[in-house]
Protein backbone atom coordinates (compact mmCIF):
# COMPACT_ATOMS: atom_id res chain seq x y z
CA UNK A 1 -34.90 11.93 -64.31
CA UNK A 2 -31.95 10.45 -63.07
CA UNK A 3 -31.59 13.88 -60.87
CA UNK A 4 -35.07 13.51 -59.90
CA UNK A 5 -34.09 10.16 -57.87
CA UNK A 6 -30.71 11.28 -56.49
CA UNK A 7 -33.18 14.07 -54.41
CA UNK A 8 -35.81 11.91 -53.38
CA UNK A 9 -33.12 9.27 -52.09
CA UNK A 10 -31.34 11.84 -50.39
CA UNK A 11 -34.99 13.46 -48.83
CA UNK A 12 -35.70 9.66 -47.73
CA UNK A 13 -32.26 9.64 -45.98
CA UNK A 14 -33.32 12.62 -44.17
CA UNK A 15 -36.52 11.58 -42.98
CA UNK A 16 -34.95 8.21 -41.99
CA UNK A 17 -32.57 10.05 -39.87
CA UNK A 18 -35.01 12.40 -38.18
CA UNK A 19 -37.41 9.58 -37.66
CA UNK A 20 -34.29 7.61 -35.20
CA UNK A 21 -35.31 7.37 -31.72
CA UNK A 22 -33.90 10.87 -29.53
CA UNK A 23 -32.12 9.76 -26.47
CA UNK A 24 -34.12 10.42 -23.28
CA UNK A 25 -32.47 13.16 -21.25
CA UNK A 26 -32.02 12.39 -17.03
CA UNK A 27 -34.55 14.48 -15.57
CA UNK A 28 -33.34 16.98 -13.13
CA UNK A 29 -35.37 18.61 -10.51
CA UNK A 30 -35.46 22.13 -10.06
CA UNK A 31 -33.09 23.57 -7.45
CA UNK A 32 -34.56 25.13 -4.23
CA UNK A 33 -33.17 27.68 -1.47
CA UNK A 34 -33.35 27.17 1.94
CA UNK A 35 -32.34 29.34 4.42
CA UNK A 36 -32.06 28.20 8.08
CA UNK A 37 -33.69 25.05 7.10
CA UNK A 38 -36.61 27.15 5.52
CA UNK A 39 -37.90 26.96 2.05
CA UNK A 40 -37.65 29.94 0.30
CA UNK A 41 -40.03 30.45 -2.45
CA UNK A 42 -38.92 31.89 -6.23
CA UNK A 43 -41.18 32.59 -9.16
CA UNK A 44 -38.10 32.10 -10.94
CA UNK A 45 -35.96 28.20 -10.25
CA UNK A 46 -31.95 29.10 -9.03
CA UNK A 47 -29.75 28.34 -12.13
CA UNK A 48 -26.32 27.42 -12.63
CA UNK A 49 -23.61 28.07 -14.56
CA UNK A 50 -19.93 27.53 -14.26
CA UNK A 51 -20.87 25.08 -11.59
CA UNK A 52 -21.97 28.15 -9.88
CA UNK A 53 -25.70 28.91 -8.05
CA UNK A 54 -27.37 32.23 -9.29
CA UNK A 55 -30.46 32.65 -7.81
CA UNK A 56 -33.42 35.49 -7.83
CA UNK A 57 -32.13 39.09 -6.84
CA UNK A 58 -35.41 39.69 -5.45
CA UNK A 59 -35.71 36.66 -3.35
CA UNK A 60 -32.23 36.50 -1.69
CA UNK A 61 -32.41 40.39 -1.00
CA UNK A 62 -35.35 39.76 0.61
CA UNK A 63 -34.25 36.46 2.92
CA UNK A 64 -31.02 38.74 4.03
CA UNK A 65 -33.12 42.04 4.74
CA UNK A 66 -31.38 44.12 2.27
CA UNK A 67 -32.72 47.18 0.19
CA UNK A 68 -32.55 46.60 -3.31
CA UNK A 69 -31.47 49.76 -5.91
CA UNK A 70 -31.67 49.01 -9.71
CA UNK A 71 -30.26 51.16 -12.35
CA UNK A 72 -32.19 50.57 -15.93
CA UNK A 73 -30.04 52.41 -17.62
CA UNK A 74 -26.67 50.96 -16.45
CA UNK A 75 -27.94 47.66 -15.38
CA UNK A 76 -26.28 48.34 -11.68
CA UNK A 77 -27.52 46.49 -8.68
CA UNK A 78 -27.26 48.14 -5.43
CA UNK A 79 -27.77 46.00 -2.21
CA UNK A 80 -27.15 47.74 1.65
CA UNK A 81 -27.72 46.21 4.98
CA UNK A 82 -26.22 44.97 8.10
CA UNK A 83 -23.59 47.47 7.49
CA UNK A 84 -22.48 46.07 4.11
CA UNK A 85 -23.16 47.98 0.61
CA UNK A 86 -22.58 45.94 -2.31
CA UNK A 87 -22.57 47.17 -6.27
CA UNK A 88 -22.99 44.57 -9.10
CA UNK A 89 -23.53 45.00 -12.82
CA UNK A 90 -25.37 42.37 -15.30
CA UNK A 91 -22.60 40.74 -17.32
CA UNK A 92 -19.27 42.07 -15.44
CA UNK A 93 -17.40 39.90 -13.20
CA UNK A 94 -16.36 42.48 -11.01
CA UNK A 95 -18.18 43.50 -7.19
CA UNK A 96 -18.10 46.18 -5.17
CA UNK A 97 -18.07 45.60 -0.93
CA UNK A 98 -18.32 48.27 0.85
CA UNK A 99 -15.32 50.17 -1.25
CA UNK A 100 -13.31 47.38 -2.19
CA UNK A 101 -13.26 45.74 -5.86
CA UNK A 102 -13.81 42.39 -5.21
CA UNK A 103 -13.88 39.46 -8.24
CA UNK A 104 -16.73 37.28 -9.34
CA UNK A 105 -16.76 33.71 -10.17
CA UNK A 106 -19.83 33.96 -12.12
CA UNK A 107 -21.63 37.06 -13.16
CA UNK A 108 -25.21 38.22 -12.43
CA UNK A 109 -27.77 37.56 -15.74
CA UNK A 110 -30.92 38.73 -16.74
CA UNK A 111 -32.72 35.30 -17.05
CA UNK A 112 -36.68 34.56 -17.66
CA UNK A 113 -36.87 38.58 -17.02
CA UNK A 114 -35.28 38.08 -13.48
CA UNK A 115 -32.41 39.30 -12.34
CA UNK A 116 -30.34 36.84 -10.95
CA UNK A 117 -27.53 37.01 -8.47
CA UNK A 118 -24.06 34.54 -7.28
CA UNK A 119 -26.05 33.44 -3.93
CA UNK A 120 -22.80 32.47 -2.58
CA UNK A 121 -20.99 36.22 -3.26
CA UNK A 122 -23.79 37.63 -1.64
CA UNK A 123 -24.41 35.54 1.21
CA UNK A 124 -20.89 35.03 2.15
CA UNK A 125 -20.60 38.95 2.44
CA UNK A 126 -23.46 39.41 4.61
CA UNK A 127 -21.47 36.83 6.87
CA UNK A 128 -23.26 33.72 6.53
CA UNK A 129 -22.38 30.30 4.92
CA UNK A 130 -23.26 28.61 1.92
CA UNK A 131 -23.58 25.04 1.56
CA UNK A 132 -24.70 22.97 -1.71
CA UNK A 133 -26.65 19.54 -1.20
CA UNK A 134 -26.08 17.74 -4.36
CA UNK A 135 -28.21 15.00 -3.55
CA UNK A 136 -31.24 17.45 -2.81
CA UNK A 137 -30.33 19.95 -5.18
CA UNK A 138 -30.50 22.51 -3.02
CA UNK A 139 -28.66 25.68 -1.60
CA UNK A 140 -28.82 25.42 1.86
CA UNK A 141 -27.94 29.37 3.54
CA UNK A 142 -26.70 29.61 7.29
CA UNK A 143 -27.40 32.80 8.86
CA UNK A 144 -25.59 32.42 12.27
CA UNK A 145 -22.76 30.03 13.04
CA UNK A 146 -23.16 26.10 11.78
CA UNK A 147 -23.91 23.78 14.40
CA UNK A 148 -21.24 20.83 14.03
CA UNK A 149 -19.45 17.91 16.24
CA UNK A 150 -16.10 19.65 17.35
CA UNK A 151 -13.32 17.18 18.84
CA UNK A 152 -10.66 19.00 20.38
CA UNK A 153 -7.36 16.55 21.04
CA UNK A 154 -5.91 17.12 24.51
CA UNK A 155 -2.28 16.45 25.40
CA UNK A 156 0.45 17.17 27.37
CA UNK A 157 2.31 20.17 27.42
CA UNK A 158 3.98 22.82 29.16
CA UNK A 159 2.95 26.26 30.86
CA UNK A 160 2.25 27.60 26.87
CA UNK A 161 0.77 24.87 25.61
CA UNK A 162 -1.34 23.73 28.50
CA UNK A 163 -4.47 21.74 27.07
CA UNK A 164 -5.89 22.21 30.56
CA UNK A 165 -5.19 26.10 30.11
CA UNK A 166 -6.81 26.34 27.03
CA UNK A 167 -10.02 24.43 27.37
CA UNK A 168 -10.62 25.90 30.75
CA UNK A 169 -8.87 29.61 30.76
CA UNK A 170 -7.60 28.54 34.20
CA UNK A 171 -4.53 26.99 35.52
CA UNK A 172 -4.53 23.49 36.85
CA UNK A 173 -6.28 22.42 38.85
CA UNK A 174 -8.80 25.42 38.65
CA UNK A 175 -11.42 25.52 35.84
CA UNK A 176 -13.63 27.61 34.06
CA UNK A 177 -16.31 27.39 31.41
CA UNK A 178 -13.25 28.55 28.94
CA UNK A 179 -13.47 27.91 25.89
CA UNK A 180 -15.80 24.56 26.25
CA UNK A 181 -18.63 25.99 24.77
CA UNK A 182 -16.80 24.93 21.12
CA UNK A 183 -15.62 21.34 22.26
CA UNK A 184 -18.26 18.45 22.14
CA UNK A 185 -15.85 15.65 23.09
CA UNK A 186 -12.38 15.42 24.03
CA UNK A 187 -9.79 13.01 22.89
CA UNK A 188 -7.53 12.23 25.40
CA UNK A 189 -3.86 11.57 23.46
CA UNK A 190 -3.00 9.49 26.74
CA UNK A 191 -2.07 5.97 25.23
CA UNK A 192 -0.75 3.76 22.43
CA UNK A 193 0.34 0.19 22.77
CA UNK A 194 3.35 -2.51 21.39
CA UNK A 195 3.59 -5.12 18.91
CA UNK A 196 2.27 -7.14 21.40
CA UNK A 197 -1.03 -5.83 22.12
CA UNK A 198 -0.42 -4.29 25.21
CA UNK A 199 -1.85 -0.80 25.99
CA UNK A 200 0.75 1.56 27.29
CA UNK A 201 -0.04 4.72 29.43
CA UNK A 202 3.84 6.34 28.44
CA UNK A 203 5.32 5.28 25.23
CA UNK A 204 8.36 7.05 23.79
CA UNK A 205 6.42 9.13 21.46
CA UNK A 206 5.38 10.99 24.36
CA UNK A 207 1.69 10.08 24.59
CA UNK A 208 1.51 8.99 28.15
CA UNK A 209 -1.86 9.51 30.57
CA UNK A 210 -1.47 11.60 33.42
CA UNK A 211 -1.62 11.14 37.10
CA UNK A 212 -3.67 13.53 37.39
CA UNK A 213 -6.01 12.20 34.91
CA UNK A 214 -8.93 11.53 36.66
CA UNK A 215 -9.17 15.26 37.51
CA UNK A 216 -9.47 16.15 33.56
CA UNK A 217 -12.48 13.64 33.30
CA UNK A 218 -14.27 15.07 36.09
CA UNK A 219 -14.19 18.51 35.34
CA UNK A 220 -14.86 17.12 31.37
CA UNK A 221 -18.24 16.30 32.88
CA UNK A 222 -18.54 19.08 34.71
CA UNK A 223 -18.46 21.08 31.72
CA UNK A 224 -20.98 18.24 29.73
CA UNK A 225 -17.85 17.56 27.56
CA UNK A 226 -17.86 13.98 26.44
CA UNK A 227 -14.73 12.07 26.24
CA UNK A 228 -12.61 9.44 23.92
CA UNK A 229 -9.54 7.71 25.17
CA UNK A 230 -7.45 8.15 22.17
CA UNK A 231 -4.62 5.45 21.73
CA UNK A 232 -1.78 6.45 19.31
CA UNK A 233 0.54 3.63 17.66
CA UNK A 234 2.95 4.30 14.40
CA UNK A 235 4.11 1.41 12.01
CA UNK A 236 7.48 1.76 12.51
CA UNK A 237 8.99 -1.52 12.73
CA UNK A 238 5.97 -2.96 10.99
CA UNK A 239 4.79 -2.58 14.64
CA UNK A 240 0.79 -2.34 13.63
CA UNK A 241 0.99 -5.08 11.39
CA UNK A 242 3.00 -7.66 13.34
CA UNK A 243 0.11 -6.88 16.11
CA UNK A 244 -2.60 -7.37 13.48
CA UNK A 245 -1.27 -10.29 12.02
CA UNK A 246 -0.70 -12.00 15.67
CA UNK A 247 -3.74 -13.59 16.76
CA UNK A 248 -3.19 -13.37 20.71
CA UNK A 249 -1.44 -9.67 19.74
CA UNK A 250 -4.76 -9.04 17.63
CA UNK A 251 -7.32 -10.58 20.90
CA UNK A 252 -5.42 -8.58 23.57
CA UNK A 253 -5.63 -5.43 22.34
CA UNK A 254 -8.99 -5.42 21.27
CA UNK A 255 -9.42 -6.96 24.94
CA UNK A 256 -7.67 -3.96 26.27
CA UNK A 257 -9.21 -1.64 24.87
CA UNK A 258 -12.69 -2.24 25.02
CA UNK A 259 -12.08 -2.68 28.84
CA UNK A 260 -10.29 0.53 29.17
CA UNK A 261 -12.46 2.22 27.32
CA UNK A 262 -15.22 1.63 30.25
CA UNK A 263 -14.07 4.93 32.12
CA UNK A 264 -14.80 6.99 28.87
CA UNK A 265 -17.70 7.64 25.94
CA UNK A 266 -15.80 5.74 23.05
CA UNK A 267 -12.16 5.35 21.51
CA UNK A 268 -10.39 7.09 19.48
CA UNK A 269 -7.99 5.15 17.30
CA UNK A 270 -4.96 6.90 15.78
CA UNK A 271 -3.25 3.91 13.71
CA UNK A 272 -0.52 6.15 11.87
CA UNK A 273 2.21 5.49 8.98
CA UNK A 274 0.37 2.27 7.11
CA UNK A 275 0.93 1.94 3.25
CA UNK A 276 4.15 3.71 3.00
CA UNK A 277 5.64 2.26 0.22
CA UNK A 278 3.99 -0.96 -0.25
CA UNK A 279 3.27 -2.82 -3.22
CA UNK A 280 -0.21 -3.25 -4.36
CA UNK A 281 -0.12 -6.89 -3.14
CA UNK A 282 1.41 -5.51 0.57
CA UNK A 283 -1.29 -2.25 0.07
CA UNK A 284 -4.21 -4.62 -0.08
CA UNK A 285 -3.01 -6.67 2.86
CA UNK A 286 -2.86 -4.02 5.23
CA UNK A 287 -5.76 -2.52 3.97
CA UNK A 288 -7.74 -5.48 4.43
CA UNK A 289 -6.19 -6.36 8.15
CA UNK A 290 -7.03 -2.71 9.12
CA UNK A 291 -10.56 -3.16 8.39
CA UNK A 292 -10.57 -6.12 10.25
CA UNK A 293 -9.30 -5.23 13.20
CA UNK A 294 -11.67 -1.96 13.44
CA UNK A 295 -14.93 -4.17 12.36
CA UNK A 296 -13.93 -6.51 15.45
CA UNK A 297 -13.40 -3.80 17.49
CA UNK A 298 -16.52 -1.75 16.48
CA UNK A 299 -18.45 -4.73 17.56
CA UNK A 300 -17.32 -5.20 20.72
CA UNK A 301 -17.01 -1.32 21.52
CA UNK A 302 -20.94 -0.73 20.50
CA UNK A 303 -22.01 -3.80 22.14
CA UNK A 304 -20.78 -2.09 25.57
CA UNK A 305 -22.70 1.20 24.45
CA UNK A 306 -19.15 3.27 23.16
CA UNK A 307 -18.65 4.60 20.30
CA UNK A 308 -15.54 4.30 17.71
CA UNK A 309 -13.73 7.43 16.33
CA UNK A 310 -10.56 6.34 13.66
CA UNK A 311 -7.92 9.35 13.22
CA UNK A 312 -7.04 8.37 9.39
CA UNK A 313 -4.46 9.69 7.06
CA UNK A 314 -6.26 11.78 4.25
CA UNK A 315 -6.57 9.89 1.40
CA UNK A 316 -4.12 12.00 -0.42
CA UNK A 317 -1.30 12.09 1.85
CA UNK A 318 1.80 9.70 1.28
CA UNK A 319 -0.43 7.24 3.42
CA UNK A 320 -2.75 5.07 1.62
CA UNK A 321 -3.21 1.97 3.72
CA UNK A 322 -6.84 3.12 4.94
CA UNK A 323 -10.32 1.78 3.36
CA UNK A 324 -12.35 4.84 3.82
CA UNK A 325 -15.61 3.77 2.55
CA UNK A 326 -15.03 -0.12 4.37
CA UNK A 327 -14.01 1.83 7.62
CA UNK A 328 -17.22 4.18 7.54
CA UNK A 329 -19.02 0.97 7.71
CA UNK A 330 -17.91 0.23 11.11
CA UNK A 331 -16.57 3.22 12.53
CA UNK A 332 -19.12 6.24 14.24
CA UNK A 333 -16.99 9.08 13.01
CA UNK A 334 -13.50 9.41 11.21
CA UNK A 335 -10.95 12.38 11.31
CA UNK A 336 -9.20 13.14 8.10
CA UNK A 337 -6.03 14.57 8.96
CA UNK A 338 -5.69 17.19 6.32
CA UNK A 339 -2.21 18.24 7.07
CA UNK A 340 1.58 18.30 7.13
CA UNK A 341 1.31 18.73 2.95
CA UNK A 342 4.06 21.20 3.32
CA UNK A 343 3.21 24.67 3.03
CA UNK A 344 1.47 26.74 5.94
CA UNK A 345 -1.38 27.87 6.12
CA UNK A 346 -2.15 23.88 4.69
CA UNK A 347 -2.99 24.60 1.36
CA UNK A 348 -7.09 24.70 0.66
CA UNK A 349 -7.03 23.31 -2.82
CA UNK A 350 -5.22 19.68 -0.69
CA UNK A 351 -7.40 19.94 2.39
CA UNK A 352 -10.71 19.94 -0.64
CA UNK A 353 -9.22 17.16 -2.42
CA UNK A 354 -8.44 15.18 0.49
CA UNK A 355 -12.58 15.47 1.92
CA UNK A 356 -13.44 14.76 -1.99
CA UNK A 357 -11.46 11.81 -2.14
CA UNK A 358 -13.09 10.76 1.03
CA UNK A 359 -16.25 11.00 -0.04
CA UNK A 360 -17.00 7.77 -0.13
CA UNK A 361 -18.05 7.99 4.00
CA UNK A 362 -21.42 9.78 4.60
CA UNK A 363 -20.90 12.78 4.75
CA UNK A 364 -21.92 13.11 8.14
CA UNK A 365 -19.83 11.12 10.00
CA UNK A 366 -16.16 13.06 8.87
CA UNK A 367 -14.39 15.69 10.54
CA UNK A 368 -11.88 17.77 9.30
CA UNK A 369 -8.62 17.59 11.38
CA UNK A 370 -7.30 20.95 11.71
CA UNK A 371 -3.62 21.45 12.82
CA UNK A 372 -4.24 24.88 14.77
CA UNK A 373 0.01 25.49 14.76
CA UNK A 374 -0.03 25.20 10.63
CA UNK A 375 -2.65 28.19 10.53
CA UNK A 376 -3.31 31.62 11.51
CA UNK A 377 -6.77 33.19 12.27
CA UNK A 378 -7.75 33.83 8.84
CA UNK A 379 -6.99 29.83 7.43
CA UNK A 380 -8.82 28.40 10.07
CA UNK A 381 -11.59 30.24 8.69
CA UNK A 382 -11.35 28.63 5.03
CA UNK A 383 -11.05 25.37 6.32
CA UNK A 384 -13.98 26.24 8.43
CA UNK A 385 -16.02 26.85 4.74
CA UNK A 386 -14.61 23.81 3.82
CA UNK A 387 -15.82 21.37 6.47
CA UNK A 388 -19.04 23.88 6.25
CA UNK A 389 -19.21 23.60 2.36
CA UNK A 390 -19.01 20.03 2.05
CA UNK A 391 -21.52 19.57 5.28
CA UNK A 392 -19.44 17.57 7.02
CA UNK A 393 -20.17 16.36 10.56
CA UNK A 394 -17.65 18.59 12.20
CA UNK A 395 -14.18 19.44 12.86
CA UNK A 396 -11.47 18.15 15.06
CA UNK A 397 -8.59 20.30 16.39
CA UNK A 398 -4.75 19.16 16.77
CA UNK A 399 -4.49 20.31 19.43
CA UNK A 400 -5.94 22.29 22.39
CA UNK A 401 -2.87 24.25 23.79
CA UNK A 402 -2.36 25.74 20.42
CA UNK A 403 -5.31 27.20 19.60
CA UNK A 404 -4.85 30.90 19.84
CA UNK A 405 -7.10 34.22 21.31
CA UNK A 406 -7.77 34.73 17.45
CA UNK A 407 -8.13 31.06 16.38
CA UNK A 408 -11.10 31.03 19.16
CA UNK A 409 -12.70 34.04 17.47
CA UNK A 410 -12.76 32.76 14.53
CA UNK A 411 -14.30 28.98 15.53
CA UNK A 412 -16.81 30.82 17.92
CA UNK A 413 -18.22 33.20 14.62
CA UNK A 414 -18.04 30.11 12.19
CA UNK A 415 -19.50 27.64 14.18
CA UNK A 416 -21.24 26.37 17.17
CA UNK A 417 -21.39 22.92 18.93
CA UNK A 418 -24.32 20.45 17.95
């Protein structure tokens, strides 16, 4: 009897247990495919796995105009088109490209009786670019190069590193179209300013505006090329901050600049070197004052119809005196300078941390700053993806002068200006 009552005791634990409420699970919408902003239907919803997007065979072969081969017996998938011939197999993590052995991040499946496919392998080796919209849950496919906002920084330099020569493949004072067909706006490294407020048109860090500078403006406009007057000023010294944290300092050069900023589209403000070192209490300071100054300058700039462009530290360089997500409040774009971690090519897995880190700006209003001398033709390209991956706004380029024959090639098949 007595073993009669341990099991029903231990059945009415049971049933207790089963009968406690299940935790609701976050609904999560299916994922969709678009591919040049269309929707592209699937009997089957994209999956993921290893926070990778396999999608359809079927419907992606179909999108990139490829001829599909299947092999029952092997489980080999054959794709060819465009010139490209690509050989997968269900469960191996292994591709073949035309010839070449070529790993997977994620294999191809045999899911709900589909096959299904690494849409961003495939894709990426018919030439076009993959981007993932978190928010939307969706896998958004670029055929053709991705219209963004390209900033190229213009400065002084000799016969070989002529900004002039680059933009316009012509020696001053003659101009071509060039190469401004990938430049929406150009920021014009011709100022900084003192302690004092004052804006300086030569400084000894050699940003100084040309007398000839009215000739780069006009044949900016000539060639529809907007333009920023971009005003450079390190904190050596404590210089920034003694002009922040001097009212008539503070007044003048947000004066200045707002009514030098008349002659062009919008500033461009390259505040470099705070945080180094501080303390948290000294950190928050700075931090704070920055933001100030740009919200009182933002106000006055867009009141007058210009817009404000910040050149910021990345948020994981040696550099942290910069509010990102206070300063996308008040600024229209801002340029994380991704570079000068060491190595060259920059290093892809710092340039990715440094946009995550950032992400606390839309999305929409960073650009990746690209040091063309740190990279060669093929790392320009990855931190193309990047800035493409992450659907960022655009890109800006340190500087024009630099950027070589190759570097060109490689912006022009990437990318194309919004």
């Amino acid at each position: 009897m007595k073993k009669f009552f341990r099991v029903i005791g231990v059945m009415l634990i049971l049933l207790c247990s089963l009968a406690q409420p299940v935790t609701a699970v976050e609904y999560q919408p299916e994922i969709t495919i678009a591919m040049d902003g269309q929707f592209l239907p699937t009997d089957v919803p994209p999956i993921i796995q290893n926070n990778y997007t396999l999608v359809p065979l079927r419907t992606v072969a179909e999108a990139l105009k490829l001829e599909v081969s299947w092999n029952a017996g092997t489980q080999e998938i054959q794709l060819a088109g465009n010139g490209v011939n690509i050989m997968m197999q269900i469960g191996s993590n292994q591709a073949v490209k035309n010839g070449s052995r070529i790993p997977l991040e994620v294999s191809p499946v045999i899911y709900s009786n589909r096959t299904m496919v690494p849409v961003r392998f495939v894709s990426e080796a018919l030439g076009c670019h993959v981007a993932w919209d978190a928010a939307a849950r969706r896998v958004n496919i670029s055929s053709g190069p991705v219209p963004m906002y390209i900033v190229g920084y213009y400065a002084l330099g000799d016969a070989a590193t002529s900004s002039w020569t680059d933009l316009f493949s012509a020696p001053y004072p003659q101009s071509t179209a060039g190469n401004t067909y990938l430049i929406n706006e150009l920021a014009l490294g011709w100022y900084s300013m003192d302690e004092q407020g004052q804006l300086l048109t030569r400084s000894d860090t050699g940003w100084q505006r040309p007398d000839s500078w009215n000739d780069v403006l006009t044949a900016a406009a000539g060639y529809g090329l907007k333009t920023q007057m971009c005003v450079q000023m390190t904190d050596n010294n404590a210089r920034i901050r003694k002009m922040m944290n001097n009212i008539e300092a503070r007044n003048l050069a947000i004066s200045s600049l707002v009514a030098e900023a008349a002659q062009f589209d919008g500033v461009n403000l390259d505040f470099e070197g705070l945080g180094w070192n501080d303390t948290p209490a000294e950190l928050s300071k700075v931090r704070s004052d920055y933001t100030s100054f740009v919200k009182d300058l933002a106000v006055q700039l867009h009141s007058s119809g210009k817009t404000l462009t910040l050149t910021l530290h990345a948020p994981n360089s040696a550099y942290p005196g910069y509010d990102y997500a206070a300063l996308g409040s008040w600024a229209d774009r801002i340029i994380i300078m991704a570079y000068d971690y060491g190595p060259k090519p920059e290093p892809t897995d710092k340039v990715e941390q440094a946009i995550q880190l950032a992400a606390a700006v839309p999305a929409d209003k960073l650009l990746l700053g690209i040091a063309v001398a740190n990279e060669s033709d093929a790392s320009i390209t990855a931190k193309l993806n990047l800035a493409i991956d992450h659907n960022l706004g655009g890109i800006a380029l340190w500087r024009l002068g630099l950027v070589g024959d190759g570097e060109w090639k490689a912006l022009g098949d990437n990318i194309v200006r919004k």
